[in-house]
PDB file of N, CA and C in Angstrom:
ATOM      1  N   UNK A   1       6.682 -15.132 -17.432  1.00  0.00           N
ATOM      2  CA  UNK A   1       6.173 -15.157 -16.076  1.00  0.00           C
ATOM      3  C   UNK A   1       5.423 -13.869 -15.818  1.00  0.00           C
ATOM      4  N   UNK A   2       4.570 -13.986 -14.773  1.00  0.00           N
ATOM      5  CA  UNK A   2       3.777 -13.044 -14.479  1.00  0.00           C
ATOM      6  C   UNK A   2       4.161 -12.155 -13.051  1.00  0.00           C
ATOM      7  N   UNK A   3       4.694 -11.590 -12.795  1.00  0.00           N
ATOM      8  CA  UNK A   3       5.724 -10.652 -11.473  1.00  0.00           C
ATOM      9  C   UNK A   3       4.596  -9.729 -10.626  1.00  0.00           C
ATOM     10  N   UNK A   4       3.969 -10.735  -9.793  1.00  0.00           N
ATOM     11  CA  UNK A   4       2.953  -9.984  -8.807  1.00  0.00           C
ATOM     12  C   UNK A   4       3.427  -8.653  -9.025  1.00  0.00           C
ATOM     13  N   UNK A   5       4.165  -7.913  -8.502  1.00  0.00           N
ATOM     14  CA  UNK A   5       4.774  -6.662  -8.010  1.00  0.00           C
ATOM     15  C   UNK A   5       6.343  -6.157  -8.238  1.00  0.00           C
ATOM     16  N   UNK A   6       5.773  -5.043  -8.867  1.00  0.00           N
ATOM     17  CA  UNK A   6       7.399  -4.066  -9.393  1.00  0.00           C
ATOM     18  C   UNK A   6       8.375  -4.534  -7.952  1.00  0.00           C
ATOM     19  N   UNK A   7       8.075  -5.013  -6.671  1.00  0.00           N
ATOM     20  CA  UNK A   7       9.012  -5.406  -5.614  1.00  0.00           C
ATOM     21  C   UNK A   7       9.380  -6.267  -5.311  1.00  0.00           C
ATOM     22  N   UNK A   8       8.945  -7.566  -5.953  1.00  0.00           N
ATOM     23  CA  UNK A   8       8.534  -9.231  -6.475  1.00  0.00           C
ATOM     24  C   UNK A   8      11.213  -9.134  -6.522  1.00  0.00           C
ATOM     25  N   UNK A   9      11.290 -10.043  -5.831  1.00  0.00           N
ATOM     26  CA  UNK A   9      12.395 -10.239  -6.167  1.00  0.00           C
ATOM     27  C   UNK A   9      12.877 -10.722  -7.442  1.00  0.00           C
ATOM     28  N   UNK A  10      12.284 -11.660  -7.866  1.00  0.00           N
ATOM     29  CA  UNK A  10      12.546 -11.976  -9.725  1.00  0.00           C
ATOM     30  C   UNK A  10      12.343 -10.728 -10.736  1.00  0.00           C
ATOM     31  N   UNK A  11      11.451  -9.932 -10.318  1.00  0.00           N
ATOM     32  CA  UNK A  11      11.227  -9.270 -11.434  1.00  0.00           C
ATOM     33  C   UNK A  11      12.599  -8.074 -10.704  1.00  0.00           C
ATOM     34  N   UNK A  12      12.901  -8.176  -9.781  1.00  0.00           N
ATOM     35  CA  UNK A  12      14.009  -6.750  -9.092  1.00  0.00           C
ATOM     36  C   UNK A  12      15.415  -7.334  -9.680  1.00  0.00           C
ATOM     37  N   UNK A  13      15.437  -8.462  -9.502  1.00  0.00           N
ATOM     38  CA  UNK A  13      17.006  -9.384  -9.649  1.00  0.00           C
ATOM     39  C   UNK A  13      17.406  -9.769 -11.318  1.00  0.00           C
ATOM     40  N   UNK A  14      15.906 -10.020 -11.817  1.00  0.00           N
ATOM     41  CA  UNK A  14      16.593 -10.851 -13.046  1.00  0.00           C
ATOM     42  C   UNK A  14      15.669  -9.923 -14.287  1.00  0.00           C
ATOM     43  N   UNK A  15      14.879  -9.195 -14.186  1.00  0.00           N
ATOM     44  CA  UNK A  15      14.442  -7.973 -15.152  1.00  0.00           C
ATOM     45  C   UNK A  15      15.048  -6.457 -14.884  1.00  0.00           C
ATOM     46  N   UNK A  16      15.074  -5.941 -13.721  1.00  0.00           N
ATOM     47  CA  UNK A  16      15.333  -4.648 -13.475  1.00  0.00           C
ATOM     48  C   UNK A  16      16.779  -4.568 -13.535  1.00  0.00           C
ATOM     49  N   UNK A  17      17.400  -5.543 -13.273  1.00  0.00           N
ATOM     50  CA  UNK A  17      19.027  -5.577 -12.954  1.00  0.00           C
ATOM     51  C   UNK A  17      19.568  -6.681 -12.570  1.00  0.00           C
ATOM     52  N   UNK A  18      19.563  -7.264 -13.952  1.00  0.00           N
ATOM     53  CA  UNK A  18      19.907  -8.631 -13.918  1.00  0.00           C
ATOM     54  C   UNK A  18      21.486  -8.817 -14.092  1.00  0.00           C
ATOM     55  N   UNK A  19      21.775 -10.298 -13.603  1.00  0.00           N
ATOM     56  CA  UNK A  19      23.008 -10.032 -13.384  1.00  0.00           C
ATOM     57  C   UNK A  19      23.955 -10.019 -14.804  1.00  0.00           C
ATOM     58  N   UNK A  20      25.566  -9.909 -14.840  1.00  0.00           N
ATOM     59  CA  UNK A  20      26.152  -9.279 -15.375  1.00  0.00           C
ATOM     60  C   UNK A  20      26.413 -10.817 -16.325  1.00  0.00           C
ATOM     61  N   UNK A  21      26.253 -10.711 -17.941  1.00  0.00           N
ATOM     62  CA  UNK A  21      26.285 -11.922 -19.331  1.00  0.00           C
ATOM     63  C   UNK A  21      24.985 -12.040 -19.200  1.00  0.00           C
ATOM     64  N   UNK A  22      23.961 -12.196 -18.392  1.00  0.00           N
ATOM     65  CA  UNK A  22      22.754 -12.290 -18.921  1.00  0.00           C
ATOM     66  C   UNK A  22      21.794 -12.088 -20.035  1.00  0.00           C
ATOM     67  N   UNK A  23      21.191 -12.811 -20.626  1.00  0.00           N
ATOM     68  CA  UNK A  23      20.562 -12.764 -21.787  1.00  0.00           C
ATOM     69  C   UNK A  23      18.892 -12.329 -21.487  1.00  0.00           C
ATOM     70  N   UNK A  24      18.386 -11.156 -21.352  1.00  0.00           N
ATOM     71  CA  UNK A  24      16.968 -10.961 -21.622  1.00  0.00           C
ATOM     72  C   UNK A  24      15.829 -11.208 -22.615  1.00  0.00           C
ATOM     73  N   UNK A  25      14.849 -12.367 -22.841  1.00  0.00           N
ATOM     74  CA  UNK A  25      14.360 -12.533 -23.980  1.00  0.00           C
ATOM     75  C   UNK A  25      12.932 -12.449 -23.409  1.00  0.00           C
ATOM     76  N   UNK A  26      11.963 -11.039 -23.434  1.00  0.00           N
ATOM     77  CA  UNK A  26      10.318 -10.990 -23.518  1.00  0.00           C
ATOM     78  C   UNK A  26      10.119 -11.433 -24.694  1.00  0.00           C
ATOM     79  N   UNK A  27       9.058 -12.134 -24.382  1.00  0.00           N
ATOM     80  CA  UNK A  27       8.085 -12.919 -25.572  1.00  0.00           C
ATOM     81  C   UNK A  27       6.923 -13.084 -24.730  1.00  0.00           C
ATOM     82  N   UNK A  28       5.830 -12.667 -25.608  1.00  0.00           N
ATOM     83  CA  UNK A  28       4.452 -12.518 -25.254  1.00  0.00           C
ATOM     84  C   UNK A  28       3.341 -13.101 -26.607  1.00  0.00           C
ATOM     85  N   UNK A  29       2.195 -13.196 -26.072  1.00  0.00           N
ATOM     86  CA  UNK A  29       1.100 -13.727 -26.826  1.00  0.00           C
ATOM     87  C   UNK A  29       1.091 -13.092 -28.228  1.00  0.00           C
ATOM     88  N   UNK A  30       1.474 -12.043 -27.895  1.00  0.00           N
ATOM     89  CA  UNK A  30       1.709 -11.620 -29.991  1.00  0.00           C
ATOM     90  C   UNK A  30       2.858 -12.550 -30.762  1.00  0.00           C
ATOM     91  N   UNK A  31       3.525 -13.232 -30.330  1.00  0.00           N
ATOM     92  CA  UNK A  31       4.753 -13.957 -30.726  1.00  0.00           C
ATOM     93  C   UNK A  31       4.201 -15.311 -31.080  1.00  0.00           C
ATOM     94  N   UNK A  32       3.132 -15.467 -30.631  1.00  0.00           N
ATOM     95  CA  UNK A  32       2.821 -16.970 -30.460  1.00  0.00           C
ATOM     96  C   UNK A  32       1.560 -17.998 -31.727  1.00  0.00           C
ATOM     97  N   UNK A  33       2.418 -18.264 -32.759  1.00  0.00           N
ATOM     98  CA  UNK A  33       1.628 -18.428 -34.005  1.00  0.00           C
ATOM     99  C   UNK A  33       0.291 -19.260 -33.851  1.00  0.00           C
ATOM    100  N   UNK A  34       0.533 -20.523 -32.602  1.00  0.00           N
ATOM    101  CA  UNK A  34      -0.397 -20.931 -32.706  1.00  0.00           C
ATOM    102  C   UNK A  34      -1.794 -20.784 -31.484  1.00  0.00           C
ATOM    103  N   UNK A  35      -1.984 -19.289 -31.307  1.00  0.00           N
ATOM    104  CA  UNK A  35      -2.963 -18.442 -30.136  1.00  0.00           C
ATOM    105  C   UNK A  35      -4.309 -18.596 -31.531  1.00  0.00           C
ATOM    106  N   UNK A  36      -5.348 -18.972 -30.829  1.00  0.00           N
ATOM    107  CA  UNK A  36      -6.928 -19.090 -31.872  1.00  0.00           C
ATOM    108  C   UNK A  36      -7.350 -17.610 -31.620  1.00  0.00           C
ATOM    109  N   UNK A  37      -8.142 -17.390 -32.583  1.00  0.00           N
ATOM    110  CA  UNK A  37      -8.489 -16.272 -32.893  1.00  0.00           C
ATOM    111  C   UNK A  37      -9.762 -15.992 -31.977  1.00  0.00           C
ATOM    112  N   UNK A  38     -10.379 -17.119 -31.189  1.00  0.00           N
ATOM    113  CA  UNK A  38     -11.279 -16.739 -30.349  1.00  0.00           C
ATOM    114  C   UNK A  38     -10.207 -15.781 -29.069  1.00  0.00           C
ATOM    115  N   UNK A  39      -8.983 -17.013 -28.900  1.00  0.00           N
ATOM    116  CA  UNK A  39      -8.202 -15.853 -27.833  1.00  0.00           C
ATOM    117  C   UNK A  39      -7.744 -14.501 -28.099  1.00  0.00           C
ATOM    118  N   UNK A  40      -7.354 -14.198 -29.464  1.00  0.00           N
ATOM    119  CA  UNK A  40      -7.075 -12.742 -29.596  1.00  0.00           C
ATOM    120  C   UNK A  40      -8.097 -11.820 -29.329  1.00  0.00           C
ATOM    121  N   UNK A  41      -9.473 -12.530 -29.894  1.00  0.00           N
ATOM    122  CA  UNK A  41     -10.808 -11.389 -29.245  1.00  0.00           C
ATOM    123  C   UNK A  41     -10.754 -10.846 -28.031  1.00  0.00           C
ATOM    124  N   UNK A  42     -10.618 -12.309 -27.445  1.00  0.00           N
ATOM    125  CA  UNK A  42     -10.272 -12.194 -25.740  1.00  0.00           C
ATOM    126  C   UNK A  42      -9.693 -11.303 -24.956  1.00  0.00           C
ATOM    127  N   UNK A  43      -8.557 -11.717 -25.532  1.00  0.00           N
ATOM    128  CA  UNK A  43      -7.405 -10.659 -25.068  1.00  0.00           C
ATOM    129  C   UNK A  43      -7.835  -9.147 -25.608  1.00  0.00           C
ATOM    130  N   UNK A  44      -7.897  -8.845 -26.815  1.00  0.00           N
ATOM    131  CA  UNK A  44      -8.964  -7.675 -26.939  1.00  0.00           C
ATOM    132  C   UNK A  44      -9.693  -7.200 -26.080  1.00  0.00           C
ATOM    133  N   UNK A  45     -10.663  -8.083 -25.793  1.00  0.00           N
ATOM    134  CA  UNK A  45     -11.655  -7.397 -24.976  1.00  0.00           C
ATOM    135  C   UNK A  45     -11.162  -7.206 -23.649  1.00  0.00           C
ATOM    136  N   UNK A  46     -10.091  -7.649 -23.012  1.00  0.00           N
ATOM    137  CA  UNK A  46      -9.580  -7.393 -21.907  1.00  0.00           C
ATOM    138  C   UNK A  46      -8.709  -6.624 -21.962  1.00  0.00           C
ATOM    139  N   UNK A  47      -8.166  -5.553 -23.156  1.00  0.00           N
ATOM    140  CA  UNK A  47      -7.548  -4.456 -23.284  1.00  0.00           C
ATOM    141  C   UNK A  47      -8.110  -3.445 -22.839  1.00  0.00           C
ATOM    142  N   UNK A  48      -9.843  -3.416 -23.672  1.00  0.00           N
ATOM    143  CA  UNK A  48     -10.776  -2.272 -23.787  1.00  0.00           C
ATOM    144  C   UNK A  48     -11.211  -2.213 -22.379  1.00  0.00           C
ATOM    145  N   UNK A  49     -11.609  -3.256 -21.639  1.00  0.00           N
ATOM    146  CA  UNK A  49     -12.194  -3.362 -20.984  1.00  0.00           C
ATOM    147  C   UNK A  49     -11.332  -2.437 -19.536  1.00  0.00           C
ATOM    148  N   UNK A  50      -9.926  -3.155 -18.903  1.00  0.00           N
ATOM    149  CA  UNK A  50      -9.249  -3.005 -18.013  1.00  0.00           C
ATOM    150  C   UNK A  50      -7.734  -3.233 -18.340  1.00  0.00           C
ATOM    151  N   UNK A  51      -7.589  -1.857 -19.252  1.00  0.00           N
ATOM    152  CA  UNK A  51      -5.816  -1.274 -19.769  1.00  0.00           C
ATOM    153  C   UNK A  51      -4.950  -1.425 -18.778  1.00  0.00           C
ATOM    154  N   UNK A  52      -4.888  -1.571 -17.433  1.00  0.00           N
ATOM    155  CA  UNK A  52      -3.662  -1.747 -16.292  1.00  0.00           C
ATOM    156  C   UNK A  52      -4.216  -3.688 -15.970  1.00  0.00           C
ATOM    157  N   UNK A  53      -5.451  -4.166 -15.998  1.00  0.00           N
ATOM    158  CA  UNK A  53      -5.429  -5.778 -16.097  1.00  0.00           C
ATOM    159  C   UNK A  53      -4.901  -6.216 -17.066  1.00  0.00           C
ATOM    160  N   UNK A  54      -4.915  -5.756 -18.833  1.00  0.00           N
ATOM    161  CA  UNK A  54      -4.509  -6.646 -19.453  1.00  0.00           C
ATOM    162  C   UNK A  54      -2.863  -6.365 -19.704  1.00  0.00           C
ATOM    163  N   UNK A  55      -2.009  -5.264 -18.909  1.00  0.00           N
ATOM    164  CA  UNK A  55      -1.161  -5.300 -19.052  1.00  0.00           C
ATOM    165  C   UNK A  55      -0.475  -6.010 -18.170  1.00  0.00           C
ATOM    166  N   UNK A  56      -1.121  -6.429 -16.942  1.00  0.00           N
ATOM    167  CA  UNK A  56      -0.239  -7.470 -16.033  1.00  0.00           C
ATOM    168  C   UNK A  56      -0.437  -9.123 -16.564  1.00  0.00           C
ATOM    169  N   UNK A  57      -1.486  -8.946 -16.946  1.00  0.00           N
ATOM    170  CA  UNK A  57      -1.961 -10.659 -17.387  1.00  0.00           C
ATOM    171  C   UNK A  57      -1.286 -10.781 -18.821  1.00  0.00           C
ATOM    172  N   UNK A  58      -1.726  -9.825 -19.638  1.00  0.00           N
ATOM    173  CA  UNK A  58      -1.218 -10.558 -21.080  1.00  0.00           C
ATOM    174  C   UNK A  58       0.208  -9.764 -21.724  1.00  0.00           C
ATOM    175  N   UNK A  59       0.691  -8.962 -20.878  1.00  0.00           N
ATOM    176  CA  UNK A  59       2.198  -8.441 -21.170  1.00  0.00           C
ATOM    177  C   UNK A  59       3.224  -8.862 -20.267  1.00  0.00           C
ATOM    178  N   UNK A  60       2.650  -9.362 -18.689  1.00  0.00           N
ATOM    179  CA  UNK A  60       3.692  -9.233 -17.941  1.00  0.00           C
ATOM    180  C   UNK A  60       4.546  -8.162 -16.996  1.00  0.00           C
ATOM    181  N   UNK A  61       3.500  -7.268 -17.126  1.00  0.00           N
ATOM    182  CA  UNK A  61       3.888  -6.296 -16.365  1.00  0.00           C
ATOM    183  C   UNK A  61       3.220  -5.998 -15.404  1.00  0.00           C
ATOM    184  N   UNK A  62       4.348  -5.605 -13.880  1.00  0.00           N
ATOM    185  CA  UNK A  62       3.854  -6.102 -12.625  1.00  0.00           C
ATOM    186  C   UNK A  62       3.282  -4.976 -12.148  1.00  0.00           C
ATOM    187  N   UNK A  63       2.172  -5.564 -11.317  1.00  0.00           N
ATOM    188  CA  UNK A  63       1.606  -4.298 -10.775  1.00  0.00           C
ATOM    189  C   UNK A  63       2.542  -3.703  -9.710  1.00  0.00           C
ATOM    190  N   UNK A  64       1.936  -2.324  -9.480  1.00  0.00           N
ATOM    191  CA  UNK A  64       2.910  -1.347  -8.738  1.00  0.00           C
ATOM    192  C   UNK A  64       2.351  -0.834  -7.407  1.00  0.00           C
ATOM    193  N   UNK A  65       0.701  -1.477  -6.903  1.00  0.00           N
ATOM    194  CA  UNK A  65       0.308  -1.100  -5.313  1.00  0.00           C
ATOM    195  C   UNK A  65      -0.048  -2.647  -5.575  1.00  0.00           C
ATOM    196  N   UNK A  66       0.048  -2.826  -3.832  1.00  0.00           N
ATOM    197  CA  UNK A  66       0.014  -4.408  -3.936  1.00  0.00           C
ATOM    198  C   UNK A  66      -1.815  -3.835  -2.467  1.00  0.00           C
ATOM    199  N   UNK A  67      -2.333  -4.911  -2.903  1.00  0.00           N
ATOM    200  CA  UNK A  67      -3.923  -4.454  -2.267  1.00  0.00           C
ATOM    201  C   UNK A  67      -4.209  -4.516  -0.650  1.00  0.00           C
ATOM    202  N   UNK A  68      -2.722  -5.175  -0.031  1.00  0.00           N
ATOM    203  CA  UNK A  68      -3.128  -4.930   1.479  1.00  0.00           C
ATOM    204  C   UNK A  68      -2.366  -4.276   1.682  1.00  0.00           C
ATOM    205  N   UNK A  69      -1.486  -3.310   1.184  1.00  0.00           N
ATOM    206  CA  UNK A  69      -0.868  -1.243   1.779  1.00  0.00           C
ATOM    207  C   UNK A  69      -1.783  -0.730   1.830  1.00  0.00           C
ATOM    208  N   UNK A  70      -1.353  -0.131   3.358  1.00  0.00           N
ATOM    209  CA  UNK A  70      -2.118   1.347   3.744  1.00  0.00           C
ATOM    210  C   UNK A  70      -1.986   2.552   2.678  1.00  0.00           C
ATOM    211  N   UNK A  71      -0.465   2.668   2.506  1.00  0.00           N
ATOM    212  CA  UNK A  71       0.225   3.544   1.503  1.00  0.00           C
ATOM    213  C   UNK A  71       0.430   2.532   0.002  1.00  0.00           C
ATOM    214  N   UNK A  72      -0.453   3.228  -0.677  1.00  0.00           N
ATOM    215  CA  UNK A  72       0.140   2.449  -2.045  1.00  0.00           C
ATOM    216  C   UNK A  72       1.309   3.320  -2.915  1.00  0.00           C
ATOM    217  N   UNK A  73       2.412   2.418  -3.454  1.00  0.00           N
ATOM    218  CA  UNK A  73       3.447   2.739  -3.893  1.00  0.00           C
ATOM    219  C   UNK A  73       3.143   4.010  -4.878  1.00  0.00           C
ATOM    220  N   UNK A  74       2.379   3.919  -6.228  1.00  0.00           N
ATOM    221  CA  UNK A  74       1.673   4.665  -6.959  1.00  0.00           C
ATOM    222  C   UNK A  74       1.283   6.103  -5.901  1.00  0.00           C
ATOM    223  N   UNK A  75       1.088   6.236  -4.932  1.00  0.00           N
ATOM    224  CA  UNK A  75       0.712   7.615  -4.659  1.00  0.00           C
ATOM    225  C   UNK A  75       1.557   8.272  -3.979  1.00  0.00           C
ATOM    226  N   UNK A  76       2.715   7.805  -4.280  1.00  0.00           N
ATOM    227  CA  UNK A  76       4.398   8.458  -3.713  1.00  0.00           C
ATOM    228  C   UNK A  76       5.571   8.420  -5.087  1.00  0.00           C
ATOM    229  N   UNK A  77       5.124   7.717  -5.879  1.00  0.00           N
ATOM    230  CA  UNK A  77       5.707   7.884  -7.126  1.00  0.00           C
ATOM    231  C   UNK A  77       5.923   9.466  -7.950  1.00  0.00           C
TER     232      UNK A  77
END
């Protein structure tokens, strides 16, 4: 899944501090035997291109200012 925001309740409840026997399993597009090699370019080029886009889209990791704060989280961190 893709977790709008580090404040996103799924990603607070069941990644950051999930509850207690829980099993955590990330798996991402590098895992995935049958991705075409036109998509790995892809994804490539959306590394080079925008390093904080391709880490929310193709890793899963949530962004941390959400675009209608006055105060974004990032500049109190």
């Amino acid at each position: 899944f893709n977790p709008g925001l580090v404040t996103d309740f799924v990603w607070r409840n069941f990644v950051v501090d999930p509850p207690e026997d829980t099993l955590i399993r990330k798996i991402n597009y590098d895992e995935n035997p049958f991705l075409s090699d036109t998509m790995l370019k892809v994804i490539e080029a959306a590394k080079r291109r925008d390093p904080d886009g391709f880490k929310h889209v193709y890793e899963g990791v949530p962004e941390s200012d959400d675009d209608a704060a006055i105060i974004k989280l990032s500049w109190i961190e």
